[in-house]
Protein backbone atom coordinates (compact mmCIF):
# COMPACT_ATOMS: atom_id res chain seq x y z
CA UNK A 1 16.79 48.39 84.96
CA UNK A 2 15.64 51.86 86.04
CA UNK A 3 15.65 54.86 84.09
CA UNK A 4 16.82 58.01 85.53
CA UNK A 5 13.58 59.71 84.61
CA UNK A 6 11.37 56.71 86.15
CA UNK A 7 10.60 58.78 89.15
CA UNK A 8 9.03 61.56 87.38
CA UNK A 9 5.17 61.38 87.25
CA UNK A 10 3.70 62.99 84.12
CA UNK A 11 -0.17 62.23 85.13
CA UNK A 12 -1.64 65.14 82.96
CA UNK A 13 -3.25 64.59 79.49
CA UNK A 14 -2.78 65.90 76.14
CA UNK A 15 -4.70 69.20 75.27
CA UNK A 16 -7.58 69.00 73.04
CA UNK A 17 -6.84 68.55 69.34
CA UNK A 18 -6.66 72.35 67.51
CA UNK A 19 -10.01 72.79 65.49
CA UNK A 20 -8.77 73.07 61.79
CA UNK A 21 -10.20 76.63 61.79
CA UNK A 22 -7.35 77.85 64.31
CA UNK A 23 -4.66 75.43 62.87
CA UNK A 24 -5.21 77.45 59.50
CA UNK A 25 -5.11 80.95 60.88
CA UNK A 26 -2.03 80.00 63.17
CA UNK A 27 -0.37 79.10 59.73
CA UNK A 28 -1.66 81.88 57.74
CA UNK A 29 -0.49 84.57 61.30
CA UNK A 30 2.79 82.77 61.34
CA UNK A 31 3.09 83.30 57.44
CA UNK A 32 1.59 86.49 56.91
CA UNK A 33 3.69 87.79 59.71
CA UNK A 34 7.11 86.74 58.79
CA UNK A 35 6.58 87.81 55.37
CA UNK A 36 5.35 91.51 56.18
CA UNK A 37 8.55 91.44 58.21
CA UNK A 38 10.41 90.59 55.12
CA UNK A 39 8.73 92.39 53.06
CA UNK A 40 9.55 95.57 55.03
CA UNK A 41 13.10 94.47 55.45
CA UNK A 42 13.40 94.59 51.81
CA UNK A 43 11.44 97.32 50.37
CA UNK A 44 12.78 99.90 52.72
CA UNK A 45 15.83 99.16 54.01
CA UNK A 46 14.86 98.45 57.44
CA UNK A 47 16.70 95.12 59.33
CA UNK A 48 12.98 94.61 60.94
CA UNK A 49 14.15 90.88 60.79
CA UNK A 50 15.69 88.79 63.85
CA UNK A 51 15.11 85.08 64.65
CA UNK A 52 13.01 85.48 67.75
CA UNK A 53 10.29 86.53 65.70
CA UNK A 54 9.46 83.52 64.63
CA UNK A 55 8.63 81.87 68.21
CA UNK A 56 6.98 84.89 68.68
CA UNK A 57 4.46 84.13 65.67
CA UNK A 58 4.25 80.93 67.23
CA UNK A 59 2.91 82.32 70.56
CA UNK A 60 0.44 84.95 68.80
CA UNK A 61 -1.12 82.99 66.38
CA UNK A 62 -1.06 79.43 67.98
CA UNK A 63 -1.51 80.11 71.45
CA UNK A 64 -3.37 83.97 71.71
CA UNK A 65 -4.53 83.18 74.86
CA UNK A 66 -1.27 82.98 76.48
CA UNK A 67 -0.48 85.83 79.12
CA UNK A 68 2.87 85.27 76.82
CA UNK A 69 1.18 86.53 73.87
CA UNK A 70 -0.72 89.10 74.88
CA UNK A 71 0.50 92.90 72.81
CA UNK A 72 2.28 93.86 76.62
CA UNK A 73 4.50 91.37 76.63
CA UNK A 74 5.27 91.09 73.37
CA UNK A 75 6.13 94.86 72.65
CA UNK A 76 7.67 94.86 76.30
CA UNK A 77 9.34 91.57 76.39
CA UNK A 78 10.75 92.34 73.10
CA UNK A 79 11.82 95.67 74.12
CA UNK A 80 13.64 94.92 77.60
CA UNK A 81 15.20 92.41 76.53
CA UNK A 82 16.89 94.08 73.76
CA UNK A 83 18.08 96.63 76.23
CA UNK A 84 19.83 94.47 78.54
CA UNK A 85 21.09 92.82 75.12
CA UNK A 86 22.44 95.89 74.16
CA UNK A 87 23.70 97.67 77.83
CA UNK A 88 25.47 94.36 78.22
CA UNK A 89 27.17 94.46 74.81
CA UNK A 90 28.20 97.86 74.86
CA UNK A 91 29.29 98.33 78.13
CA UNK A 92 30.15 94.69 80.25
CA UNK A 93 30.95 92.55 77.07
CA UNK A 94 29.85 89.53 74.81
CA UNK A 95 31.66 86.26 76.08
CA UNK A 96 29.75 83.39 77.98
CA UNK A 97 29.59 84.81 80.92
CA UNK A 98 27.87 87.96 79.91
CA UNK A 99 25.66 85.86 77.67
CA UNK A 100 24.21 83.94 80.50
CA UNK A 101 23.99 87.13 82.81
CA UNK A 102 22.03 88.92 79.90
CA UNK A 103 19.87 85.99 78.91
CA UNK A 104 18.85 85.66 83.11
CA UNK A 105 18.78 89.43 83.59
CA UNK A 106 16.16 89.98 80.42
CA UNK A 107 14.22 86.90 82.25
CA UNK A 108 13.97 88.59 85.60
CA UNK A 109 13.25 92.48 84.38
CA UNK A 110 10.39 90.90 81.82
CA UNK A 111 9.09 88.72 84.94
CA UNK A 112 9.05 91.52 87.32
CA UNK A 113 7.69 93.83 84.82
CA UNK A 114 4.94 91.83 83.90
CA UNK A 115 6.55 91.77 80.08
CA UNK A 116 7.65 88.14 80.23
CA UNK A 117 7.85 86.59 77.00
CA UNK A 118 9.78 83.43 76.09
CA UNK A 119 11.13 84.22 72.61
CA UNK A 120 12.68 87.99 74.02
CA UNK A 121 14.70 85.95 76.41
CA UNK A 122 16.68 84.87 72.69
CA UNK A 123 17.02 88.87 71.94
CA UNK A 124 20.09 89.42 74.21
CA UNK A 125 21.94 86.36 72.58
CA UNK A 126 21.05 87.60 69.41
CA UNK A 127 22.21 91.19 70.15
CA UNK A 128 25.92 89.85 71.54
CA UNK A 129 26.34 87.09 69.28
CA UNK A 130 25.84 89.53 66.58
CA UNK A 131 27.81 92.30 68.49
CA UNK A 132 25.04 94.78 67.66
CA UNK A 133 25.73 97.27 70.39
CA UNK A 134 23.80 99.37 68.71
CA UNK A 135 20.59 102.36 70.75
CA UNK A 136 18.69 101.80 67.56
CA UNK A 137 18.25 98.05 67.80
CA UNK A 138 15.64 99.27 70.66
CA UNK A 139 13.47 100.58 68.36
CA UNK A 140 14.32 98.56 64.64
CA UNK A 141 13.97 95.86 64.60
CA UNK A 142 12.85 94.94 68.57
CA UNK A 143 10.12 97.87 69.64
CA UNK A 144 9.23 98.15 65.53
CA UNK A 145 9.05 94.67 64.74
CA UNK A 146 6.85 93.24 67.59
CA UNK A 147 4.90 96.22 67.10
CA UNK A 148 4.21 95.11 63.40
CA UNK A 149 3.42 91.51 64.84
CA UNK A 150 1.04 92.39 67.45
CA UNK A 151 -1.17 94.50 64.81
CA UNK A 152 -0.92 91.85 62.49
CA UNK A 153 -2.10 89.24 65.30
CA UNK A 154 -5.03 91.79 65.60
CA UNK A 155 -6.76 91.29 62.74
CA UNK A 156 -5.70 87.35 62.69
CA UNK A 157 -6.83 86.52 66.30
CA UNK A 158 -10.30 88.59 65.54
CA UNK A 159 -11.21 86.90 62.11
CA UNK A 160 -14.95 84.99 63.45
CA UNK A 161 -17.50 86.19 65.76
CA UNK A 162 -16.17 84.43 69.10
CA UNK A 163 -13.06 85.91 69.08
CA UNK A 164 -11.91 88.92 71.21
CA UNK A 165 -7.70 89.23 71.01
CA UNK A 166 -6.01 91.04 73.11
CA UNK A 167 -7.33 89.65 76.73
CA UNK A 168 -5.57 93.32 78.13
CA UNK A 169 -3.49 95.59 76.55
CA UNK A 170 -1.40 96.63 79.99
């Protein structure tokens, strides 16, 4: 019997195994960042908190050498993203349709724009889902929050003498 899939030719390897050293400081990014995040959330009012945050800990502080992780497409991604999120909310509307318009237009606009990071392309489902139709969602928790990540992933992605995060700024 022949699987569907048997056709498909996967020939490459498995990366290298993670030295311990950047498994650690990926948790300790991830950890540190989320609960800054939190922390800010809760000590001054601020909803600096929203889901796609977390993949975008992943990205910074497990793979910093991504062109997906880099502080332009973070702040960018995060920030485009939320505006066709929120343009689509307020003015076109938030049923499937719409959902799958905003989630491919936020994919294009980041791609073209050199922006394009994965976890933004969840901002404009999070923005209609939640019906936050809302200017200032551009700047707390999207431009705000990724800003906080990216200078967190600063000092994270720097800690030893090899190390030299961001590859480019713009």
């Amino acid at each position: 019997m022949r699987f569907p899939f048997s056709r498909i030719q996967g020939g490459g390897v498995l990366p290298p195994r993670p030295q311990s050293k950047q498994v650690l400081l990926s948790f300790l990014g991830g950890a540190i960042g989320i609960m800054v995040i939190a922390y800010l959330t809760q000590q001054f009012g601020l909803p600096l908190m929203m889901a796609p945050f977390g993949a975008t800990c992943a990205l910074l502080f497990a793979a910093p050498d991504s062109p997906l992780a880099q502080p332009r497409s973070v702040i960018g991604g995060h920030f485009i993203a939320s505006l066709v999120g929120v343009v689509i909310a307020k003015y076109v509307g938030a049923g499937p349709v719409e959902m799958g318009l905003a989630v491919g237009l936020a994919i294009a606009l980041m791609h073209a724009s050199r922006t394009l990071h994965a976890p933004a392309g969840a901002d404009p489902l999070v923005i209609l889902l939640a019906g936050e139709a809302s200017w200032s969602y551009l700047f707390v928790p999207s431009l705000l929050g990724s800003i906080v990540l990216v200078v967190i992933a600063v000092v994270i992605n720097n800690v030893g003498h090899e190390k030299a995060w961001p590859k480019y700024w713009y």
